[in-house]
C-alpha atoms as a PDB file:
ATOM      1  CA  UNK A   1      18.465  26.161  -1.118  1.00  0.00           C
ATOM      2  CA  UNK A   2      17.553  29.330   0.911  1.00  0.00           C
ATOM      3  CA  UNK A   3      14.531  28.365   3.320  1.00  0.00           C
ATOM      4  CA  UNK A   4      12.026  31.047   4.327  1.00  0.00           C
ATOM      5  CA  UNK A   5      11.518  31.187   8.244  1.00  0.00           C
ATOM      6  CA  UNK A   6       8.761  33.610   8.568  1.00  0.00           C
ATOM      7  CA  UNK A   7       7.159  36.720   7.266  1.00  0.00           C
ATOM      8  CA  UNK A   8       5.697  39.274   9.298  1.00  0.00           C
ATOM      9  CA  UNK A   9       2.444  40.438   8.234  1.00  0.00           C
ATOM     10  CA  UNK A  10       1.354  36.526   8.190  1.00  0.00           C
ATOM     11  CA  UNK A  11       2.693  33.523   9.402  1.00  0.00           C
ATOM     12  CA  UNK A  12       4.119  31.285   6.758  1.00  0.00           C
ATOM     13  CA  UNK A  13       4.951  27.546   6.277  1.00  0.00           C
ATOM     14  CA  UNK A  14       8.509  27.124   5.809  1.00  0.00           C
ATOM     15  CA  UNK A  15       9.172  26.432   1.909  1.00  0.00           C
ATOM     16  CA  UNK A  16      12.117  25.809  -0.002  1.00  0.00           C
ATOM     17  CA  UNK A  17      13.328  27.955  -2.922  1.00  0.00           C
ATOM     18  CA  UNK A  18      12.062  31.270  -1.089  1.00  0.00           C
ATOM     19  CA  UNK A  19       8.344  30.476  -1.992  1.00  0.00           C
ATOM     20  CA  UNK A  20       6.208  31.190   0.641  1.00  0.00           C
ATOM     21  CA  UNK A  21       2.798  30.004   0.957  1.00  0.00           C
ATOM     22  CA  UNK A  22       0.441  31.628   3.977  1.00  0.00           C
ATOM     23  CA  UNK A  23      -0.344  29.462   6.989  1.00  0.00           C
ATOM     24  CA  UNK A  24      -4.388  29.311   7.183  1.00  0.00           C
ATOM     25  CA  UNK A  25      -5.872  28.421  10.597  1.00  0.00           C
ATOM     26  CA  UNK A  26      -8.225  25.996  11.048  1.00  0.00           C
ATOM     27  CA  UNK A  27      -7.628  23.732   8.386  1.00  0.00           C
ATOM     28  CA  UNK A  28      -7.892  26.400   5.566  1.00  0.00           C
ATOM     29  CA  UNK A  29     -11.717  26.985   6.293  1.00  0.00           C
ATOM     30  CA  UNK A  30     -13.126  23.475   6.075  1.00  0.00           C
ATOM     31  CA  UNK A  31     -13.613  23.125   9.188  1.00  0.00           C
ATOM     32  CA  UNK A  32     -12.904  19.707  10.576  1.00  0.00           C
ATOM     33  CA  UNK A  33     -13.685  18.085   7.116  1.00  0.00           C
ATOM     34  CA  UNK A  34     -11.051  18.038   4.790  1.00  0.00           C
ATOM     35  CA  UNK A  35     -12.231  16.939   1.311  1.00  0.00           C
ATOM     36  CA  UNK A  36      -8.755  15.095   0.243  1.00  0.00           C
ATOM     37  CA  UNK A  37      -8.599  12.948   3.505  1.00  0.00           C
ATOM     38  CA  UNK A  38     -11.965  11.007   2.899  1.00  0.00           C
ATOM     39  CA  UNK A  39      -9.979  10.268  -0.518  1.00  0.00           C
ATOM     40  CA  UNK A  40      -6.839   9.085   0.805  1.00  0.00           C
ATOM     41  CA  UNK A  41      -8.210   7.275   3.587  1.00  0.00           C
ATOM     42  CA  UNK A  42      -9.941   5.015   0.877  1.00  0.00           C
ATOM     43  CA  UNK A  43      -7.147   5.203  -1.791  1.00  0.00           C
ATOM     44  CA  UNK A  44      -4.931   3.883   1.360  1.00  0.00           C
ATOM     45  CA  UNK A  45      -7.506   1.402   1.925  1.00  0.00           C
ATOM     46  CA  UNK A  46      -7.900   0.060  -1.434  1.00  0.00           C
ATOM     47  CA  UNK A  47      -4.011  -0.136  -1.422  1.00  0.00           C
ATOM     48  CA  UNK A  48      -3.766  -2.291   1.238  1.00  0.00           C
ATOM     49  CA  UNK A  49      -6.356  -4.502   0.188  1.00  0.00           C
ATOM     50  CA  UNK A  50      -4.555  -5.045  -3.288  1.00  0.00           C
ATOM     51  CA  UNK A  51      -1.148  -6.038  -1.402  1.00  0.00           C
ATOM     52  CA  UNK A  52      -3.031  -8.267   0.672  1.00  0.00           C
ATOM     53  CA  UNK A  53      -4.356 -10.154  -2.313  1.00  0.00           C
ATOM     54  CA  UNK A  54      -1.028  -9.885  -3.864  1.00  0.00           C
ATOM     55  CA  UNK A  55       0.356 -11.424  -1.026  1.00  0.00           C
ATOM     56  CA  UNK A  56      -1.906 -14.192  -0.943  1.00  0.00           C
ATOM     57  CA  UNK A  57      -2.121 -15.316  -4.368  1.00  0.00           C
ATOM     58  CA  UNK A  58       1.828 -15.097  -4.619  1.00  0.00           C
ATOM     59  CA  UNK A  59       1.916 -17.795  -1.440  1.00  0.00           C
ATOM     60  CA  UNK A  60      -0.397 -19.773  -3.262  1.00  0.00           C
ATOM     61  CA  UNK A  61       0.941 -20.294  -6.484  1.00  0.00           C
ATOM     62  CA  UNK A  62       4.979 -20.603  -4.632  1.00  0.00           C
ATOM     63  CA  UNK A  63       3.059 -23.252  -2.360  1.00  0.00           C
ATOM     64  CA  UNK A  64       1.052 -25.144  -5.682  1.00  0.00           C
ATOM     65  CA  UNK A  65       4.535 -25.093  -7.810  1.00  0.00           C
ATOM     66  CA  UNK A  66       6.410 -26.823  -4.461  1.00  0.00           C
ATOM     67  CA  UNK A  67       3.639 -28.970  -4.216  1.00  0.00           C
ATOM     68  CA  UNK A  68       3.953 -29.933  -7.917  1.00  0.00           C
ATOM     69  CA  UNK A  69       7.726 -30.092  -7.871  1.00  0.00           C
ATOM     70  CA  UNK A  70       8.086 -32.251  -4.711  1.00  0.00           C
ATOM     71  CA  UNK A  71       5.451 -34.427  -5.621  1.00  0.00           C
ATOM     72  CA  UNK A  72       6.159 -38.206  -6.835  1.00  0.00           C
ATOM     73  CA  UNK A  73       4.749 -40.730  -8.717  1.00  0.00           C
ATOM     74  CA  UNK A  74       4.394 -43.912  -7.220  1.00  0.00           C
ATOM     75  CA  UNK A  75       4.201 -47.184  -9.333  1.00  0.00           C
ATOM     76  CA  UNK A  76       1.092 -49.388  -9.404  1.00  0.00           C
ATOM     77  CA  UNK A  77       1.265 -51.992  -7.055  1.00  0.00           C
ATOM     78  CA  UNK A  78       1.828 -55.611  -8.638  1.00  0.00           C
ATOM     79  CA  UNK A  79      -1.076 -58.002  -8.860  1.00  0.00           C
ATOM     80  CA  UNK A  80      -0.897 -61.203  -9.334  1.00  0.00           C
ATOM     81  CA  UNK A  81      -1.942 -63.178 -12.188  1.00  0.00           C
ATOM     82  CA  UNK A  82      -3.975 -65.821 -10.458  1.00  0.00           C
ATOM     83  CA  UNK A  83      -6.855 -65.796  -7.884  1.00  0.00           C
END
């Protein structure tokens, strides 16, 4: 695939195929705020909060199917008849 280095008249990203898409300064006129990163940040959040419930709930029913695997019944003790 043929990259693109540069152009001259404005600076470009380096793109595959020959496409070239203009570099913007200054985070393409937003400013500091860029509206997508608000929505990853919380997509990444969310993410992270389902694997950590995931996680948990996965150790809990492993540990509950040991628990009911390894467990043993024990006979009743014998009484005696009398007294």
């Amino acid at each position: 695939m043929p990259l693109v280095e540069s152009c001259r008249p404005v600076k470009c990203n380096r793109v595959a195929l020959g496409r070239v898409r203009p570099y913007l300064p200054g985070n393409a006129g937003y400013g500091k705020f860029k509206p997508m990163s608000f929505a990853r940040k919380v997509w990444h959040l969310i993410v992270a909060v389902k694997d950590g419930l995931s996680l948990v709930f996965l150790l809990l029913f492993f540990f509950a199917l040991y628990a009911v695997l390894t467990a043993r019944r024990r006979p009743a003790p014998i009484r005696s008849a009398c007294c």
